[in-house]
C-alpha atoms as a PDB file:
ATOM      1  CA  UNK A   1      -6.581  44.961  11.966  1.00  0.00           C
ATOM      2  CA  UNK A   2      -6.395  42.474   9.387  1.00  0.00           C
ATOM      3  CA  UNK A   3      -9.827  42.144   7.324  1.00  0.00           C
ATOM      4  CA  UNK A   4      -9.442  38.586   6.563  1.00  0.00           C
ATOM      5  CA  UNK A   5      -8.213  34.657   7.762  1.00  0.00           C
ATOM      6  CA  UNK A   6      -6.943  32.062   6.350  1.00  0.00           C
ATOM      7  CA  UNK A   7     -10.307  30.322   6.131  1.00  0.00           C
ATOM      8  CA  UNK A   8     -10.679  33.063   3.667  1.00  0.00           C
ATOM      9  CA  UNK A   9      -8.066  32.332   0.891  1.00  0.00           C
ATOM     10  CA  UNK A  10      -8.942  28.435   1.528  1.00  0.00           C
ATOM     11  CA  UNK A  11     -12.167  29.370   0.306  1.00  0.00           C
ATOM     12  CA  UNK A  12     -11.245  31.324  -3.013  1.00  0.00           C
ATOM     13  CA  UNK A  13     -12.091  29.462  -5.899  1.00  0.00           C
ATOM     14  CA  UNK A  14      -8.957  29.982  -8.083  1.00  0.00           C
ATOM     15  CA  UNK A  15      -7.115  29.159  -4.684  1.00  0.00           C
ATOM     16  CA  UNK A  16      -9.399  25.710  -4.701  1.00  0.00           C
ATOM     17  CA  UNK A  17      -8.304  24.593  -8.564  1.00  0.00           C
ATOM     18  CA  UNK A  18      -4.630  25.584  -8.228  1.00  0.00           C
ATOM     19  CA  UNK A  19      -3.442  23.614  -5.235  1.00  0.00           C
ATOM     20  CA  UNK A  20      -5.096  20.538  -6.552  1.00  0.00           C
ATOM     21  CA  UNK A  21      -3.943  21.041  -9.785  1.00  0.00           C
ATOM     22  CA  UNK A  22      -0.272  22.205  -8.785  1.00  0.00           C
ATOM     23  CA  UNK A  23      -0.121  18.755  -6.632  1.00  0.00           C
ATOM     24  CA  UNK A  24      -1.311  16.565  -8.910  1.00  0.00           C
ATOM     25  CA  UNK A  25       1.780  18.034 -11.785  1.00  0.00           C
ATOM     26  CA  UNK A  26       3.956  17.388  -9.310  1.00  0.00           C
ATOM     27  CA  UNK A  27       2.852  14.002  -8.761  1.00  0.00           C
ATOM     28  CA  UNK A  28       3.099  13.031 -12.446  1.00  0.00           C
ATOM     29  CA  UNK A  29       6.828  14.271 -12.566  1.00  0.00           C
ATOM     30  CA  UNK A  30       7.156  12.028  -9.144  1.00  0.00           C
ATOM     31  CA  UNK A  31       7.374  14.689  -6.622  1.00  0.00           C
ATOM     32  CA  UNK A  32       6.262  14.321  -2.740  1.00  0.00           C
ATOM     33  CA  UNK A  33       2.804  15.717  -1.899  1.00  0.00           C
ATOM     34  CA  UNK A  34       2.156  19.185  -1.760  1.00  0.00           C
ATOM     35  CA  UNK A  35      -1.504  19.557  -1.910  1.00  0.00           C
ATOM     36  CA  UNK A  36      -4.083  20.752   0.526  1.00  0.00           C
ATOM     37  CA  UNK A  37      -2.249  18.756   3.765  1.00  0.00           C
ATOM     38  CA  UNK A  38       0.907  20.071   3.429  1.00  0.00           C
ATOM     39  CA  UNK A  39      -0.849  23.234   2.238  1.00  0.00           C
ATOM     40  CA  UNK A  40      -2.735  23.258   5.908  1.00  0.00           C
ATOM     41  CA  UNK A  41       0.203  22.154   7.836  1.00  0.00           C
ATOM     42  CA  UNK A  42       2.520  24.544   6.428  1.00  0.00           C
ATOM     43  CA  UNK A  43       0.124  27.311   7.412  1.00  0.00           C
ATOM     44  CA  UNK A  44      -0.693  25.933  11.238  1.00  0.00           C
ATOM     45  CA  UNK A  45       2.603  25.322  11.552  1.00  0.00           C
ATOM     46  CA  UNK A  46       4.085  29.381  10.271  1.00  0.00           C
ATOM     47  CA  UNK A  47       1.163  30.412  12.021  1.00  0.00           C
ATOM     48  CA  UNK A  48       1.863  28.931  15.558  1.00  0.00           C
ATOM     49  CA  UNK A  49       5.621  29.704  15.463  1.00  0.00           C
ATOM     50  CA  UNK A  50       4.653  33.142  15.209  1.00  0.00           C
ATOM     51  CA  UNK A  51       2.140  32.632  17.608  1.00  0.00           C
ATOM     52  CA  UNK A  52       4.820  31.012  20.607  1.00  0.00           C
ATOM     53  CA  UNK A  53       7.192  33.896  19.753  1.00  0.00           C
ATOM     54  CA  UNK A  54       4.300  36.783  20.868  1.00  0.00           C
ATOM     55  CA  UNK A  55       3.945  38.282  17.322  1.00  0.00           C
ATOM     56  CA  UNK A  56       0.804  40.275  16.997  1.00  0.00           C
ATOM     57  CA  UNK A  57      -1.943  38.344  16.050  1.00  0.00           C
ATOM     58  CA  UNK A  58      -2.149  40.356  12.460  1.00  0.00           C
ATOM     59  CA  UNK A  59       1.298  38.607  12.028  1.00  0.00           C
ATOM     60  CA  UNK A  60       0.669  35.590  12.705  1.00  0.00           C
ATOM     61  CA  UNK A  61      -2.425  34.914  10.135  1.00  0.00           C
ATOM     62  CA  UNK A  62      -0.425  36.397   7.477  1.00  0.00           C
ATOM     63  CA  UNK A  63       1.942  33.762   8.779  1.00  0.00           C
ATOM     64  CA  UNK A  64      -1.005  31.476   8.163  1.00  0.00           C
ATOM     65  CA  UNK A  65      -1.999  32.744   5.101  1.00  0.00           C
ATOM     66  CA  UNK A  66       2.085  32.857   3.415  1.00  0.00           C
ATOM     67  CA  UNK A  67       1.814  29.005   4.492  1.00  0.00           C
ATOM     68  CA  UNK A  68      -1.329  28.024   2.736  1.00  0.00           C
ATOM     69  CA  UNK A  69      -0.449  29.630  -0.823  1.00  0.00           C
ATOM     70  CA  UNK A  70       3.374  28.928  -0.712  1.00  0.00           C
ATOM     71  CA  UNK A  71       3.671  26.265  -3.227  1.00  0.00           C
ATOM     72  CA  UNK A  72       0.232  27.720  -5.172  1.00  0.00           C
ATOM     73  CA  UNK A  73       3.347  28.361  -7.931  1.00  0.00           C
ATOM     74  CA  UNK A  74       3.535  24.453  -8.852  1.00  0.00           C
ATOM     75  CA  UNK A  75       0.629  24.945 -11.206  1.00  0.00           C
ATOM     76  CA  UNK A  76       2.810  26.578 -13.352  1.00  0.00           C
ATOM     77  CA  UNK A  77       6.134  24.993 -13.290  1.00  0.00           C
ATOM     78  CA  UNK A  78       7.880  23.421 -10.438  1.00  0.00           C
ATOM     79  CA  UNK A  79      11.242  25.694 -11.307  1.00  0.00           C
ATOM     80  CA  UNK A  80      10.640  29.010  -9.736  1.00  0.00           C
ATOM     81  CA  UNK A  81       7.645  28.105  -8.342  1.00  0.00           C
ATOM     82  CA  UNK A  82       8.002  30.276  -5.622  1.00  0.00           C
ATOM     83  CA  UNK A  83       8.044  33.645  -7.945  1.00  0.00           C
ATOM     84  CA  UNK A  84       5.652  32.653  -9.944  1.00  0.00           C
ATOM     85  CA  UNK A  85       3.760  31.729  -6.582  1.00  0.00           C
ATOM     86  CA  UNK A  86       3.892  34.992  -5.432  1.00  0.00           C
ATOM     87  CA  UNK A  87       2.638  36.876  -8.802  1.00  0.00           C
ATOM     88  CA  UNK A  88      -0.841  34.609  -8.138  1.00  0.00           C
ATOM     89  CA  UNK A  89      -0.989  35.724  -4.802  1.00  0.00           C
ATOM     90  CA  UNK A  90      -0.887  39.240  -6.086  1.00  0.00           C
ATOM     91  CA  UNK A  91      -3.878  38.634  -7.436  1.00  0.00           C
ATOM     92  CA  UNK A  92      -5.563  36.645  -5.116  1.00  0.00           C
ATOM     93  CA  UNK A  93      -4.764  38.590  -1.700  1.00  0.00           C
ATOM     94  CA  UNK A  94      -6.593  41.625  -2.576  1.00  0.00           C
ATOM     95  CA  UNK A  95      -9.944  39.734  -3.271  1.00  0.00           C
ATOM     96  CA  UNK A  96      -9.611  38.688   0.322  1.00  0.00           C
ATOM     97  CA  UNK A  97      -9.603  42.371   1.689  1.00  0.00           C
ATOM     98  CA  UNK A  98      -5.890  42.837   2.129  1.00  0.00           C
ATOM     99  CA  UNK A  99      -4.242  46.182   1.922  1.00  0.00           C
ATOM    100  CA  UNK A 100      -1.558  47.005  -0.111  1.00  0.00           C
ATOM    101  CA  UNK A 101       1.182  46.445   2.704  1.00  0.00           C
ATOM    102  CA  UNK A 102       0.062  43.245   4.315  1.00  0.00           C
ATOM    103  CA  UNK A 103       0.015  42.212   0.225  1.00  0.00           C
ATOM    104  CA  UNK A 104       3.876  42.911   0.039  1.00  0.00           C
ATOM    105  CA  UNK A 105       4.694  40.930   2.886  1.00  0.00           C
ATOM    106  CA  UNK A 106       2.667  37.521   2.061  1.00  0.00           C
ATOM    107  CA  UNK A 107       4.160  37.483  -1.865  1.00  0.00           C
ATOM    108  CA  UNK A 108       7.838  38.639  -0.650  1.00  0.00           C
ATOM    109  CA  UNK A 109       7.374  35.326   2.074  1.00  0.00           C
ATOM    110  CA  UNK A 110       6.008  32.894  -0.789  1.00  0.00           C
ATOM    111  CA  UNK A 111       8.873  34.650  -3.102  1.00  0.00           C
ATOM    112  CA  UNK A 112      11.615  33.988  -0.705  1.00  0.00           C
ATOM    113  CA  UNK A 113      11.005  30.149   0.942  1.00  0.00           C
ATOM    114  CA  UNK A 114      12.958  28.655  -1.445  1.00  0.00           C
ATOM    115  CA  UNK A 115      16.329  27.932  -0.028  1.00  0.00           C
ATOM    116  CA  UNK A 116      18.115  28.073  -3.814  1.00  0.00           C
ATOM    117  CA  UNK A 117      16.751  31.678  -4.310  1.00  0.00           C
ATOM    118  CA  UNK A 118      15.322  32.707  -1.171  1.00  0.00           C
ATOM    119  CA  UNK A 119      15.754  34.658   2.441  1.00  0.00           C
ATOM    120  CA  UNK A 120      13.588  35.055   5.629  1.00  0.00           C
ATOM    121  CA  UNK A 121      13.186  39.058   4.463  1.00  0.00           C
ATOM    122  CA  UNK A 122      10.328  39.200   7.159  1.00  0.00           C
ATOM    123  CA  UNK A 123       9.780  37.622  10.325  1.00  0.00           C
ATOM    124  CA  UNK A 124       6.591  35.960   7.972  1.00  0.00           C
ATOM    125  CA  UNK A 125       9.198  34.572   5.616  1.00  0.00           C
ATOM    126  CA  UNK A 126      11.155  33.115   8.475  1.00  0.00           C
ATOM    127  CA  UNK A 127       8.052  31.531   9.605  1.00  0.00           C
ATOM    128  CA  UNK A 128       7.226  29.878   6.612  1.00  0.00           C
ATOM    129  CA  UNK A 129      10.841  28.657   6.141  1.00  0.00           C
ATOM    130  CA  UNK A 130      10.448  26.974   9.052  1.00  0.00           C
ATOM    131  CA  UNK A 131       7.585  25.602   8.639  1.00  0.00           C
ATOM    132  CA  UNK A 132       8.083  24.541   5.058  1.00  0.00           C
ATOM    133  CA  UNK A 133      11.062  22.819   5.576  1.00  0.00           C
ATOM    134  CA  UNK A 134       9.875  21.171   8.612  1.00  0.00           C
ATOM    135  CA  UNK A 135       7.443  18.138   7.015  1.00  0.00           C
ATOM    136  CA  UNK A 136       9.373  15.365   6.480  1.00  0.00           C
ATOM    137  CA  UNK A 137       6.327  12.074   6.499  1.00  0.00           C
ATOM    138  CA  UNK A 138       5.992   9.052   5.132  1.00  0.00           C
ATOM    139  CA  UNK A 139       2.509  10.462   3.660  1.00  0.00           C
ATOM    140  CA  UNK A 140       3.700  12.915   1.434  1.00  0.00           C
ATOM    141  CA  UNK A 141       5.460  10.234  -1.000  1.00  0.00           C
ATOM    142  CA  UNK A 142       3.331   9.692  -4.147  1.00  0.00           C
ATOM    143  CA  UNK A 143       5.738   6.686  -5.155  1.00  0.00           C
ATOM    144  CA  UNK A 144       3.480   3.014  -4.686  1.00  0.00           C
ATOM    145  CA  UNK A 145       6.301   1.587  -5.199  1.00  0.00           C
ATOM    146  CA  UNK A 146       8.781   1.016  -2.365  1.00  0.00           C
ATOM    147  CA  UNK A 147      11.307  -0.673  -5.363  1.00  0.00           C
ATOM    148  CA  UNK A 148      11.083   2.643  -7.236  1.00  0.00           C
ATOM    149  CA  UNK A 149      12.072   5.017  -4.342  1.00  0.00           C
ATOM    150  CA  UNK A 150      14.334   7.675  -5.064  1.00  0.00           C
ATOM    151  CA  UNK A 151      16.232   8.845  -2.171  1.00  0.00           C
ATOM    152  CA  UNK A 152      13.790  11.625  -1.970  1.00  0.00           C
ATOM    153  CA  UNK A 153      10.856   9.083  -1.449  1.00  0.00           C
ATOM    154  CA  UNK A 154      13.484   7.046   0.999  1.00  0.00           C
ATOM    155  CA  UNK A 155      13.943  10.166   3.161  1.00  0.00           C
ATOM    156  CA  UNK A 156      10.878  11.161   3.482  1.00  0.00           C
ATOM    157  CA  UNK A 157       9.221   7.376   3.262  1.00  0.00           C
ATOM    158  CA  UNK A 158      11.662   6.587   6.121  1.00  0.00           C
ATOM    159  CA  UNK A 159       9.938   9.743   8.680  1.00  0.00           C
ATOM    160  CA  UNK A 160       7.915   7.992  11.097  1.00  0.00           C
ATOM    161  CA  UNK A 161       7.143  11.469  13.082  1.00  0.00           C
ATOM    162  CA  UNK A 162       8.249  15.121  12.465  1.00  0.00           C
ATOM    163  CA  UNK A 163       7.246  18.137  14.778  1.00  0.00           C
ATOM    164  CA  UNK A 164       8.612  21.214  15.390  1.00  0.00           C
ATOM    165  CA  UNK A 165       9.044  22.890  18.715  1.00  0.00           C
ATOM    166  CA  UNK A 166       9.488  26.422  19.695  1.00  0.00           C
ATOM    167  CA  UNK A 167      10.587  27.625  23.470  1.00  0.00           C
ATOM    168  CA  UNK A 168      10.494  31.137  23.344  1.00  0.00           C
ATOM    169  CA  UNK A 169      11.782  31.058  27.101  1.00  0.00           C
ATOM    170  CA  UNK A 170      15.549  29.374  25.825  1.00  0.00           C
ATOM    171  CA  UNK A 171      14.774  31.192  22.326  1.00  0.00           C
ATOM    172  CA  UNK A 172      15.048  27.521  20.385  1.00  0.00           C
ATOM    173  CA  UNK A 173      13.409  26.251  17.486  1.00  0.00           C
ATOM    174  CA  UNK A 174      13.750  22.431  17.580  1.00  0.00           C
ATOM    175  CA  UNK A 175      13.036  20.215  14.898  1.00  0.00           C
ATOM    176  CA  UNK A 176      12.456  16.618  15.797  1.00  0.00           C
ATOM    177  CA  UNK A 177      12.520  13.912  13.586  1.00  0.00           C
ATOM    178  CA  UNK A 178      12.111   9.913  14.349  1.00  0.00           C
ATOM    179  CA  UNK A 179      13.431   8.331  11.145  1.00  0.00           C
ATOM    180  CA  UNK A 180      13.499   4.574  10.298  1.00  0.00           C
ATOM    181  CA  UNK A 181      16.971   4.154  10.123  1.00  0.00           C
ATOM    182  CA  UNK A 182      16.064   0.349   8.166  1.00  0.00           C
ATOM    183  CA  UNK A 183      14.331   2.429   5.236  1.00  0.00           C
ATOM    184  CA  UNK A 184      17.487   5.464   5.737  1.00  0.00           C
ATOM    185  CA  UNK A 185      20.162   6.140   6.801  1.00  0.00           C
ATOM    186  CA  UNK A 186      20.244   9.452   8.939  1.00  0.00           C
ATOM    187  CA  UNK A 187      23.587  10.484   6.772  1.00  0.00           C
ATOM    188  CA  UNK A 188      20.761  10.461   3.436  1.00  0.00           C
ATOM    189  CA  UNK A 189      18.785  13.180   4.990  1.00  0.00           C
ATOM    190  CA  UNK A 190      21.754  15.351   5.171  1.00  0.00           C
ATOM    191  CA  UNK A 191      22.682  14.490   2.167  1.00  0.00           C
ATOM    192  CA  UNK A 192      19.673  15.847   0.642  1.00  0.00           C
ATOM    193  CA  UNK A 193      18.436  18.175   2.988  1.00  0.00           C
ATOM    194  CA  UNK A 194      21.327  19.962   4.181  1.00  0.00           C
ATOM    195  CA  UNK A 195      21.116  23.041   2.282  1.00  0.00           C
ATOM    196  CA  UNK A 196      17.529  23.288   3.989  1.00  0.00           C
ATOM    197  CA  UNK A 197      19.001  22.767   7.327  1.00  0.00           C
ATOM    198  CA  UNK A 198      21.307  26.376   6.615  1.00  0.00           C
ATOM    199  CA  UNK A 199      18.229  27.925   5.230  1.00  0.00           C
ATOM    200  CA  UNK A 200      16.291  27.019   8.531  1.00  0.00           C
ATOM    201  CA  UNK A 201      19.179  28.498  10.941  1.00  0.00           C
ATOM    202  CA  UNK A 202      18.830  31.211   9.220  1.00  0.00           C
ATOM    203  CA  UNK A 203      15.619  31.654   9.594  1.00  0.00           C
ATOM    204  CA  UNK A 204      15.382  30.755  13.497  1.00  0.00           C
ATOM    205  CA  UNK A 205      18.773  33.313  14.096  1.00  0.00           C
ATOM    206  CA  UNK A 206      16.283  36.265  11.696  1.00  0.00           C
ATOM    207  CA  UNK A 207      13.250  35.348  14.581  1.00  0.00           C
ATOM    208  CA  UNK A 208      16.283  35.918  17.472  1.00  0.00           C
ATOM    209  CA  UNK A 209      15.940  31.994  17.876  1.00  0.00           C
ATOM    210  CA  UNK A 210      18.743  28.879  17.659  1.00  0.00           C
ATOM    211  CA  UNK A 211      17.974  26.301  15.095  1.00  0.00           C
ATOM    212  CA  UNK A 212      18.619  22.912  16.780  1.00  0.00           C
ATOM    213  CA  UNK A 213      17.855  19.601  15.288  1.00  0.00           C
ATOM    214  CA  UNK A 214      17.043  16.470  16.382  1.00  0.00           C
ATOM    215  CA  UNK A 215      17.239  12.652  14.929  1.00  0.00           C
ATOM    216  CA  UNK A 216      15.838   9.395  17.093  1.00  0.00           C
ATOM    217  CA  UNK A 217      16.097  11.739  20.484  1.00  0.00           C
ATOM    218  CA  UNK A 218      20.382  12.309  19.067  1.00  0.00           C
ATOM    219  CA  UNK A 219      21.256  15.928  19.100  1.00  0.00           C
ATOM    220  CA  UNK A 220      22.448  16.867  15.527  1.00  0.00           C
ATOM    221  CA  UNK A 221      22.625  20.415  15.269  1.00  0.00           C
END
């Protein structure tokens, strides 16, 4: 049985300074948020899709845990954030009371959610794919400026409502977006996002699932 929750890594102190430190680089080099919300959602989120699917509970909170320290990497560099992510897990995890094993699967998860370098390895990784790729809100966008908007702050300024359903009965994962289409256009999410889109079908076909995705209640994918 696993000897520790999430509640426990939240709680770490050199968990504490990174996140808010990671997200507050990212915000000076005009990135979207990735702090301690999308820290907490990511987590919830890996951890219920795990949780819908029947994985052993064990699996699940190292579903939950993978999710909270995911982007823990930023504080170093936003390029390969996600190895470097997973070496300060490493040394985190085992603080925490995790064995060697359950160790190897939360860094290879953070290692591999990434979709220019990475690949749901473990049904954990899938989970946090998932999840990771899944918020798309107006609130992470740092930008005050509506003039200034990339297309990254458009996107994602534009996202009115994002949630992501799982039917283990018709074996779907479902994400549905409502987008402003008067802030985007639905073709600029693809445009950006796309390669995220392939990463997440992966990851739903690894968890025996269909990807499907949704846009204003229209059918994309």
């Amino acid at each position: 049985m696993l000897h520790c929750k999430v509640d426990d890594i939240k709680n770490h102190p050199l968990v504490i300074a990174f996140i808010e430190r990671a997200n507050k680089c990212l915000e000076t080099i005009g990135y979207t948020e990735h702090g301690y919300r999308h820290a907490n959602l990511v987590s919830n989120i890996a951890y219920n899709i795990l949780k819908h699917l029947n994985f052993e509970e064990d699996v699940c909170n190292l579903g939950a845990i993978a999710g909270y320290l995911h982007d823990i990497g930023n504080v170093i560099n936003r390029k390969g954030h996600e190895q470097s992510g997973a070496l300060i897990a490493m040394q985190v995890l085992p603080d925490v009371g995790l064995n060697n094993e359950e160790v190897a699967i939360v860094i290879s998860a953070v290692g591999n959610h990434e979709e220019s370098t990475g690949e749901p390895i473990n049904e954990v990784a899938a989970a946090l794919i998932l999840a990771d790729k899944s918020d798309v809100h107006r609130t992470r966008v740092h930008n005050p400026s509506v003039l200034a908007f990339d297309i990254h702050d458009r996107v994602n300024y534009a996202a009115e409502k994002s949630f992501l359903r799982v039917n283990n009965e018709k074996k779907t994962i479902t994400l549905e977006l409502n987008i402003d289409v008067n802030i985007s256009q639905v073709m600029e999410y693809f445009e950006i996002f796309l390669s995220r889109m392939v990463m997440c079908r992966k990851a739903a076909e690894f968890l025996n699932c269909k990807f499907e995705l949704i846009i204003n209640k229209t059918r994309l994918l």
